[in-house]
Protein backbone atom coordinates (compact mmCIF):
# COMPACT_ATOMS: atom_id res chain seq x y z
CA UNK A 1 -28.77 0.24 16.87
CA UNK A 2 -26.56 2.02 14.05
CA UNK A 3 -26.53 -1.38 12.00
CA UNK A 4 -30.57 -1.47 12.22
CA UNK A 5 -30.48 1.92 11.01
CA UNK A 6 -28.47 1.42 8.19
CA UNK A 7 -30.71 -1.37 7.05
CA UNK A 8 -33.80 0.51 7.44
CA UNK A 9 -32.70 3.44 5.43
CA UNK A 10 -31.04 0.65 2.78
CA UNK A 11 -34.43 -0.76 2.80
CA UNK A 12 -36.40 2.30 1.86
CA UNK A 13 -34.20 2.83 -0.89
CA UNK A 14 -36.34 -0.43 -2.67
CA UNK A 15 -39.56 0.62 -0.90
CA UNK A 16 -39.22 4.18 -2.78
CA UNK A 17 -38.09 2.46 -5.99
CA UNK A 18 -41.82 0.64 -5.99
CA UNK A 19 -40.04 -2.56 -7.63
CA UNK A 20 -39.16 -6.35 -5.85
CA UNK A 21 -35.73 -6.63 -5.18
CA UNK A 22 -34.04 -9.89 -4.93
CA UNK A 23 -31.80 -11.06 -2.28
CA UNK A 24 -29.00 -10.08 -4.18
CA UNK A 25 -29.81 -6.83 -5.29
CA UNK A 26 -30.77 -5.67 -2.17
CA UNK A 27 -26.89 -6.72 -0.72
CA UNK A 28 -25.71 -4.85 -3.51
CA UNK A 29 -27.64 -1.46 -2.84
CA UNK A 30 -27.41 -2.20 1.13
CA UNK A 31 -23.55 -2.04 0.57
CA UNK A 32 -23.94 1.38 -1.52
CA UNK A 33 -25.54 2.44 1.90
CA UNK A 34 -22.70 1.70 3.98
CA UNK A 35 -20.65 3.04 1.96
CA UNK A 36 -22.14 6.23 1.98
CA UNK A 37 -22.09 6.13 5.56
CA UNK A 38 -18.60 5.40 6.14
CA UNK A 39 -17.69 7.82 3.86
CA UNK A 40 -19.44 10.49 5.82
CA UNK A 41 -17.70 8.87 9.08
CA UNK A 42 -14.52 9.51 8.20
CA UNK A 43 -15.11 13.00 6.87
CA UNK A 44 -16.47 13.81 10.57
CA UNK A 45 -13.25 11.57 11.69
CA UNK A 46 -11.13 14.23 9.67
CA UNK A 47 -12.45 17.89 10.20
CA UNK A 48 -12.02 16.79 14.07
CA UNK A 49 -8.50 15.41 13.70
CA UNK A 50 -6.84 17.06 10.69
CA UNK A 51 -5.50 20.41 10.32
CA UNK A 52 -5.51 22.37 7.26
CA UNK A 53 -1.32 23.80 6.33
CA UNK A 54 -1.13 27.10 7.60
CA UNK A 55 -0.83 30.58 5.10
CA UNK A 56 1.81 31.82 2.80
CA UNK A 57 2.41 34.33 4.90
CA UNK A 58 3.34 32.73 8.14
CA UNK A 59 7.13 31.78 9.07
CA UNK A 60 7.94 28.53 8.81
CA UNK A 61 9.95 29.06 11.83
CA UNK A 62 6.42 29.63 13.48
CA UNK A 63 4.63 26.85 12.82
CA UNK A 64 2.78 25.47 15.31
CA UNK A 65 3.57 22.00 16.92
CA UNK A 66 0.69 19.33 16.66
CA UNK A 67 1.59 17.78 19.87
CA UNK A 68 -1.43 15.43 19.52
CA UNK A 69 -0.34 14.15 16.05
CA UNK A 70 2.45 12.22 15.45
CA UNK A 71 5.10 10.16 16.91
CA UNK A 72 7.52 7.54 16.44
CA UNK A 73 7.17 4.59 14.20
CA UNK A 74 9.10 1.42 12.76
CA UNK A 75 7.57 -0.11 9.48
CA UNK A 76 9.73 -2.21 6.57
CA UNK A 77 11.07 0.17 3.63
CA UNK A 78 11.18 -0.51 0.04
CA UNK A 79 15.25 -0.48 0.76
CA UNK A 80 14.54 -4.20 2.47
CA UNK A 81 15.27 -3.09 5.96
CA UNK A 82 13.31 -1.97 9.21
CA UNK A 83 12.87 1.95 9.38
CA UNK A 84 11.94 4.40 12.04
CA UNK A 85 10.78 8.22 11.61
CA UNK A 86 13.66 8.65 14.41
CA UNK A 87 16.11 7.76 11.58
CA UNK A 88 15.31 10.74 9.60
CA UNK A 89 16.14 13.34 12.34
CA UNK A 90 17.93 16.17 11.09
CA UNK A 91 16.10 16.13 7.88
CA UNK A 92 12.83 17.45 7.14
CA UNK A 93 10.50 15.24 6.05
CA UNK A 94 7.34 15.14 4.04
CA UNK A 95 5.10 12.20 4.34
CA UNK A 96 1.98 10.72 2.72
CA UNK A 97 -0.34 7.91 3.05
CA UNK A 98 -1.39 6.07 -0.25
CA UNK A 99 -0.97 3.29 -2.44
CA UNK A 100 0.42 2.16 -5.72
CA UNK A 101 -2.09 1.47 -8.05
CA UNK A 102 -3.98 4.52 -6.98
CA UNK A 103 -5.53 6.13 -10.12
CA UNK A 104 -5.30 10.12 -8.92
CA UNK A 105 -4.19 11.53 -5.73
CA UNK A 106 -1.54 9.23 -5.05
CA UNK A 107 0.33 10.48 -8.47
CA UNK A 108 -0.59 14.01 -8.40
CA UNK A 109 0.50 14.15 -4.86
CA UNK A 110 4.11 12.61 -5.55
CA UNK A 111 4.20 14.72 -8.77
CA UNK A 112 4.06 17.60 -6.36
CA UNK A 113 6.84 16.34 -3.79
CA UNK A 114 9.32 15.68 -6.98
CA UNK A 115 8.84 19.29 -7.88
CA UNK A 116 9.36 20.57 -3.85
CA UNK A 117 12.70 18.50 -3.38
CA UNK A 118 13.65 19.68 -7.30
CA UNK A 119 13.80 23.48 -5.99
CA UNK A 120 16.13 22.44 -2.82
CA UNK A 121 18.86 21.59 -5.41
CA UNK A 122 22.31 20.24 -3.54
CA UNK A 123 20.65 20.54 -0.26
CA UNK A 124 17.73 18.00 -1.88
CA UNK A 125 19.29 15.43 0.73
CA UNK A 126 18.73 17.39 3.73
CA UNK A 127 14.57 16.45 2.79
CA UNK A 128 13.46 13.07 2.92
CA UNK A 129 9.97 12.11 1.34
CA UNK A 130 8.08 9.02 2.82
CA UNK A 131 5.36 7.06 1.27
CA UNK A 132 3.46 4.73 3.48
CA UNK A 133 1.44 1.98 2.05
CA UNK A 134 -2.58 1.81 3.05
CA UNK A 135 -2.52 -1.32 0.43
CA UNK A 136 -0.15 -3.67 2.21
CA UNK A 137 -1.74 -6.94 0.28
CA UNK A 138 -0.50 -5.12 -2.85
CA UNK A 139 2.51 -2.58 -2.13
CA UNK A 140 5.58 -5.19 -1.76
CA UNK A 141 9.08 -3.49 -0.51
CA UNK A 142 10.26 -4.21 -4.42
CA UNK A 143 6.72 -2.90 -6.03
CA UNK A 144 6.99 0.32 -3.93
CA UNK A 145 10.86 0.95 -4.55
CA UNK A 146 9.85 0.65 -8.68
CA UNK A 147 6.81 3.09 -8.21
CA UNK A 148 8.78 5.39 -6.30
CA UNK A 149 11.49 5.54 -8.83
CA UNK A 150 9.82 7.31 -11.31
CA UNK A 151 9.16 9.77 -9.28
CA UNK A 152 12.64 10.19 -7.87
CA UNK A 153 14.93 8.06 -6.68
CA UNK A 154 15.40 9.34 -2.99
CA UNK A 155 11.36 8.69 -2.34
CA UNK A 156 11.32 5.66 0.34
CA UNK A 157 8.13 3.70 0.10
CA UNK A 158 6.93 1.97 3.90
CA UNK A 159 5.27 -0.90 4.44
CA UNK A 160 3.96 -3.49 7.22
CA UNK A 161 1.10 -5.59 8.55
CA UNK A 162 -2.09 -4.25 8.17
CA UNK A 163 -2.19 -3.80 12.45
CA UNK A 164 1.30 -1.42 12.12
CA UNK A 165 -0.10 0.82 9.08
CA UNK A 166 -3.30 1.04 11.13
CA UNK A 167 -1.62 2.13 14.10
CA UNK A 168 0.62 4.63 12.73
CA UNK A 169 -2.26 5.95 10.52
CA UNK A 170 -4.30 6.67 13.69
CA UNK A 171 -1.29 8.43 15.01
CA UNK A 172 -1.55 10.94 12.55
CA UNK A 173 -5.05 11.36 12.14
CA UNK A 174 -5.19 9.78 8.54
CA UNK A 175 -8.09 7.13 7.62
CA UNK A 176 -7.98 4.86 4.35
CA UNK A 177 -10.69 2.05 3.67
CA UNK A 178 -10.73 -0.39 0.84
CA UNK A 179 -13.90 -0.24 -1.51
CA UNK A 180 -16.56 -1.94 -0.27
CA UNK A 181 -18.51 -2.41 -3.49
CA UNK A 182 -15.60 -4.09 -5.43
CA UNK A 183 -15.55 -7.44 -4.52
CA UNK A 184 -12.10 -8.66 -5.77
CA UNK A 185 -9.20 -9.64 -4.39
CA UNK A 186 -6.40 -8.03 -6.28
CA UNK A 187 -8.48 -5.37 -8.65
CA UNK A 188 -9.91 -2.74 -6.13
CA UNK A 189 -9.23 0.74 -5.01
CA UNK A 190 -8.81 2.44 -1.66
CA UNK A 191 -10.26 5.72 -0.20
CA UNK A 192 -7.94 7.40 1.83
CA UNK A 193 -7.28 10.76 2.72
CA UNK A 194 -4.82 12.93 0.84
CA UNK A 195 -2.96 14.70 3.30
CA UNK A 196 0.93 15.65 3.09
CA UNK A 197 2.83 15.98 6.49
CA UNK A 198 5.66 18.43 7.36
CA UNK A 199 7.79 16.99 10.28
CA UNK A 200 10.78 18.92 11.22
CA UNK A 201 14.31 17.92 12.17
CA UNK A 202 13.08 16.62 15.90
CA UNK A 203 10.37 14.63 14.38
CA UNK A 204 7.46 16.82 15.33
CA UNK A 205 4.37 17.76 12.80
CA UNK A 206 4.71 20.85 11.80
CA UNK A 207 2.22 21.30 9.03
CA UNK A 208 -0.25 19.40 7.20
CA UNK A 209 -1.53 20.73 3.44
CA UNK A 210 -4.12 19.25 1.67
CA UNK A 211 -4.43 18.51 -1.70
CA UNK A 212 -4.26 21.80 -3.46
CA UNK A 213 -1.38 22.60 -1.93
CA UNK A 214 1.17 24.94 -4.19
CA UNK A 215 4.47 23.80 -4.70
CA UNK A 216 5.97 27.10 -3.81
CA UNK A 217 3.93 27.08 -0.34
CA UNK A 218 5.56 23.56 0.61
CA UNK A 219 9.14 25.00 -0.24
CA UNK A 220 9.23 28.16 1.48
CA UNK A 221 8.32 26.40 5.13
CA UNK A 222 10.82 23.79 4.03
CA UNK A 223 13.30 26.82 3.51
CA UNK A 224 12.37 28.14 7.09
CA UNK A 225 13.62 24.90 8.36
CA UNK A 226 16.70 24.50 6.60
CA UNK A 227 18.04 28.54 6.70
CA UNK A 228 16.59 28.80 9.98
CA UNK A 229 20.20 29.20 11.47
């Protein structure tokens, strides 16, 4: 029923244009369609699922626990070896989901993590950023490990089959897609959703910031973590 929808409202798209549309063409614009409607999918997927970071002004010690986000996971690291969240307990970590050849967010967003662990000085190592790939086809162990590196050199890049990323994606509410209207097999970009998770020592999500999240916003919850004692 949703698929003859789609097609009917691709269709009037030519019927309003008042022109003949080859076979072609019409593929072409029906894809546009789609896209538009998976696009507004996951946006619906997302305001149910994700949680905006909570306010300067609240403790990090009181951040709430997303008990229905998160978990345990096991993917392959840009280090070459197997890696599970478990092996970062007693750090606090900051993940995100993106890619390498990613044109904006994916930059911007790792620009901002550099300048986070920067303010933690000597205690840098007690954070831990992860980066896990939506673009497995793409993001080898070795291409990760050289994009990470000029960001900093403690950034650990995650990979896996396309079933593993999926799975731990849906575990923490995140959504990626590649772009259906570029049909190529190595040039093409992904949409994916920009979010940066806190976990704490024990693993658990503490926070999640979009975007626009300020640097100094990021560090003082990390603070509440680390001084907490």
């Amino acid at each position: 029923m949703a698929d003859k929808s789609i097609q009917q409202l691709g269709k009037s798209v030519f019927i309003k244009g008042g022109y003949g549309m080859t076979s072609e063409t019409y593929k072409y614009w029906l894809k546009k369609v789609l896209l538009f409607c998976l696009m507004g999918m996951i946006v619906i997927f997302l305001t149910a699922k994700g949680a905006l970071a909570h306010s300067n002004l609240q403790k990090s010690e009181k951040l709430e626990i997303f008990d229905d986000i998160g978990g345990n996971f096991t993917l392959h690291s840009s280090r070459n070896h197997n890696a599970s969240l478990k092996d970062y307990q007693g750090k606090v970590v900051m993940m995100f989901f993106g890619y390498t050849s990613c044109p904006d967010t994916c930059p911007i967003t790792l620009t901002l993590l550099k300048q986070v662990i920067e303010k933690f000085g000597k205690r840098a190592d007690q954070v831990q950023t992860l980066f896990i790939t939506v673009d497995p086809e793409r993001d080898t162990p070795e291409q990760m490990k050289n994009y990470l590196s000029s960001f900093h050199p403690n950034f650990i890049g995650l990979t896996g089959t396309k079933k593993e990323i999926l799975e731990v994606a849906e575990k923490y509410g995140s959504a990626y897609m590649k772009n259906p209207t570029i049909d190529s097999e190595s040039n093409y970009l992904m949409f994916h959703t920009g979010y940066v998770y806190l976990i704490d020592q024990s693993g658990q999500v503490r926070a999640i910031y979009p975007k626009e999240t300020e640097v100094n916003q990021i560090v003082n919850d990390i603070k509440g973590f680390l001084f907490s004692d």
